[in-house]
C-alpha atoms as a PDB file:
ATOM      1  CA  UNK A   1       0.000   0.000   0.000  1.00  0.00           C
ATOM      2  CA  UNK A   2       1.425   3.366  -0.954  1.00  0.00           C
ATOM      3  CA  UNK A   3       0.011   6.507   0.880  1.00  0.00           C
ATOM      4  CA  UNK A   4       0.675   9.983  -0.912  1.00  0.00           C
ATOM      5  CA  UNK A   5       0.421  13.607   0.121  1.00  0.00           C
ATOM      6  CA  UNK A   6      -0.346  16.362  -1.591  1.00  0.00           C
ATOM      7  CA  UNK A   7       1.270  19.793  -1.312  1.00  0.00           C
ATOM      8  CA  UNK A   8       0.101  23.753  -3.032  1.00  0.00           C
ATOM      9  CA  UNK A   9       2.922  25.640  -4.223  1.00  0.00           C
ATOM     10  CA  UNK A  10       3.623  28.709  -6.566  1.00  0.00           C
ATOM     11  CA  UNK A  11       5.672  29.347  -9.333  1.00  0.00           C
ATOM     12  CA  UNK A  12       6.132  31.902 -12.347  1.00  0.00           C
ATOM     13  CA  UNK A  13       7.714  32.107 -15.629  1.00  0.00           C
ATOM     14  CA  UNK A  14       8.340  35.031 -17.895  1.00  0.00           C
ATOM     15  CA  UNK A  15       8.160  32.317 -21.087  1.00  0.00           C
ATOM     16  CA  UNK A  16       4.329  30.859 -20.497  1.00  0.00           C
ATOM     17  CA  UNK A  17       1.758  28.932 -18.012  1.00  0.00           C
ATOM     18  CA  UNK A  18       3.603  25.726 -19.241  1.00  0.00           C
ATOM     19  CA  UNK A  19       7.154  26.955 -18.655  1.00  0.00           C
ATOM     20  CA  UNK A  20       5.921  28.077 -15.130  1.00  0.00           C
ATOM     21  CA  UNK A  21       4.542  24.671 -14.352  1.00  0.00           C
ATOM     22  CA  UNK A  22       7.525  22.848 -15.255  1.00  0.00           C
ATOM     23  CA  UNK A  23       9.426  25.266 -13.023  1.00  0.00           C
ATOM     24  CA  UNK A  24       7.256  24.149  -9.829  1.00  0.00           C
ATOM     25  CA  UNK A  25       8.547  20.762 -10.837  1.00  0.00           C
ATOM     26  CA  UNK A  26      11.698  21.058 -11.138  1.00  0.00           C
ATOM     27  CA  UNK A  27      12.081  23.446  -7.707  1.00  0.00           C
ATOM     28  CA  UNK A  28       9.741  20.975  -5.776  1.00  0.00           C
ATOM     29  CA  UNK A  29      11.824  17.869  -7.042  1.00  0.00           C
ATOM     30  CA  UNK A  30      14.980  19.255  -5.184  1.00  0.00           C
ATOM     31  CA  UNK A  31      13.867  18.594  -1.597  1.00  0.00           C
ATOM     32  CA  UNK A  32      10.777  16.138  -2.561  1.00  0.00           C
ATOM     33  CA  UNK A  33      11.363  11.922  -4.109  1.00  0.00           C
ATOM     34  CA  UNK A  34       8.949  10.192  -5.869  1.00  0.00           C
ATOM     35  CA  UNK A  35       6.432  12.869  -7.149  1.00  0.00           C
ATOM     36  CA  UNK A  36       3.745  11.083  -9.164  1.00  0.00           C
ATOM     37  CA  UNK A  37       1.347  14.386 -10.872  1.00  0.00           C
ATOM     38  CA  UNK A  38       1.047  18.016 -10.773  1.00  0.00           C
ATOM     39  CA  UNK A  39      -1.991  19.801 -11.178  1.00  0.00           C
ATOM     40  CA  UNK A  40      -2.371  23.570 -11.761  1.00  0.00           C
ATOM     41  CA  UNK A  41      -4.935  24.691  -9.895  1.00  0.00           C
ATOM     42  CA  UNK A  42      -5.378  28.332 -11.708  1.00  0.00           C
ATOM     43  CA  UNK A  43      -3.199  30.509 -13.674  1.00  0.00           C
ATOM     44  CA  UNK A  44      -2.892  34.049 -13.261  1.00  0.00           C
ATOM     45  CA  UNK A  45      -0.890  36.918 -15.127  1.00  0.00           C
ATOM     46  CA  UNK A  46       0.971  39.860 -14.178  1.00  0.00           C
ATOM     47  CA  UNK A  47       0.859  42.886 -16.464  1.00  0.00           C
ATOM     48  CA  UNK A  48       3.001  45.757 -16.450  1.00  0.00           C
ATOM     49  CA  UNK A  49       2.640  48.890 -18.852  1.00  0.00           C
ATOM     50  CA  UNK A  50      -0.216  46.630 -20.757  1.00  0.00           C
ATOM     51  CA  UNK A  51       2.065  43.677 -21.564  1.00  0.00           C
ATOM     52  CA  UNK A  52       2.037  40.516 -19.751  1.00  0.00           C
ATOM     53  CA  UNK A  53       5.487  40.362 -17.876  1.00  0.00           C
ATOM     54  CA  UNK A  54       5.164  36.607 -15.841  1.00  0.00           C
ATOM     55  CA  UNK A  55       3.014  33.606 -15.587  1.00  0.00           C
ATOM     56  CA  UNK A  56       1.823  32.580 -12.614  1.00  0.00           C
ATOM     57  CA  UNK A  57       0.249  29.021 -11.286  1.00  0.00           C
ATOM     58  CA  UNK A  58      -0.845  27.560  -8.526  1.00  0.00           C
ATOM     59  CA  UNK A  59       0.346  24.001  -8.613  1.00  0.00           C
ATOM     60  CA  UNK A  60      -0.892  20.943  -6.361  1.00  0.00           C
ATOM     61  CA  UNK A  61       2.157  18.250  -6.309  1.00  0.00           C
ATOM     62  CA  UNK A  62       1.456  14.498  -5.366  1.00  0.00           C
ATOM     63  CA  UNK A  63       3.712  12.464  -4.017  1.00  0.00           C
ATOM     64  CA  UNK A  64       4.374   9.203  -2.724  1.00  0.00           C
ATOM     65  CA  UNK A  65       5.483   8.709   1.327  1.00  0.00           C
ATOM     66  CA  UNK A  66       7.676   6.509   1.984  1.00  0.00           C
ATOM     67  CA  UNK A  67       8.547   4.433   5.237  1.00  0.00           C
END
């Protein structure tokens, strides 16, 4: 039996929503093993002078405890 937790974290990206998503990843995967899915809870935008200037998610990581 494998029991997994789930944590909420936030990450941006001047590139895209995608780019931002793979950044929570790949920050989260330094101090967390065996992360299973990510799911981005909403996306948001910030906009400076009328242009979009970062990407913004809020990102719900699952992973696996182990013993």
């Amino acid at each position: 039996m494998s029991v997994l937790k789930v944590i909420e974290i936030m990450a941006n990206s001047t590139k895209s929503w995608e780019d931002a998503t793979k950044n929570a990843v790949k920050h989260a995967s330094k101090s967390i093993k065996g992360i299973k899915s990510a799911y981005v809870n909403s996306q948001s935008v910030v906009i400076d002078d009328n242009e979009i200037t970062q990407f913004r998610v809020n990102v719900k990581i699952t992973f696996e405890v182990k013993d």
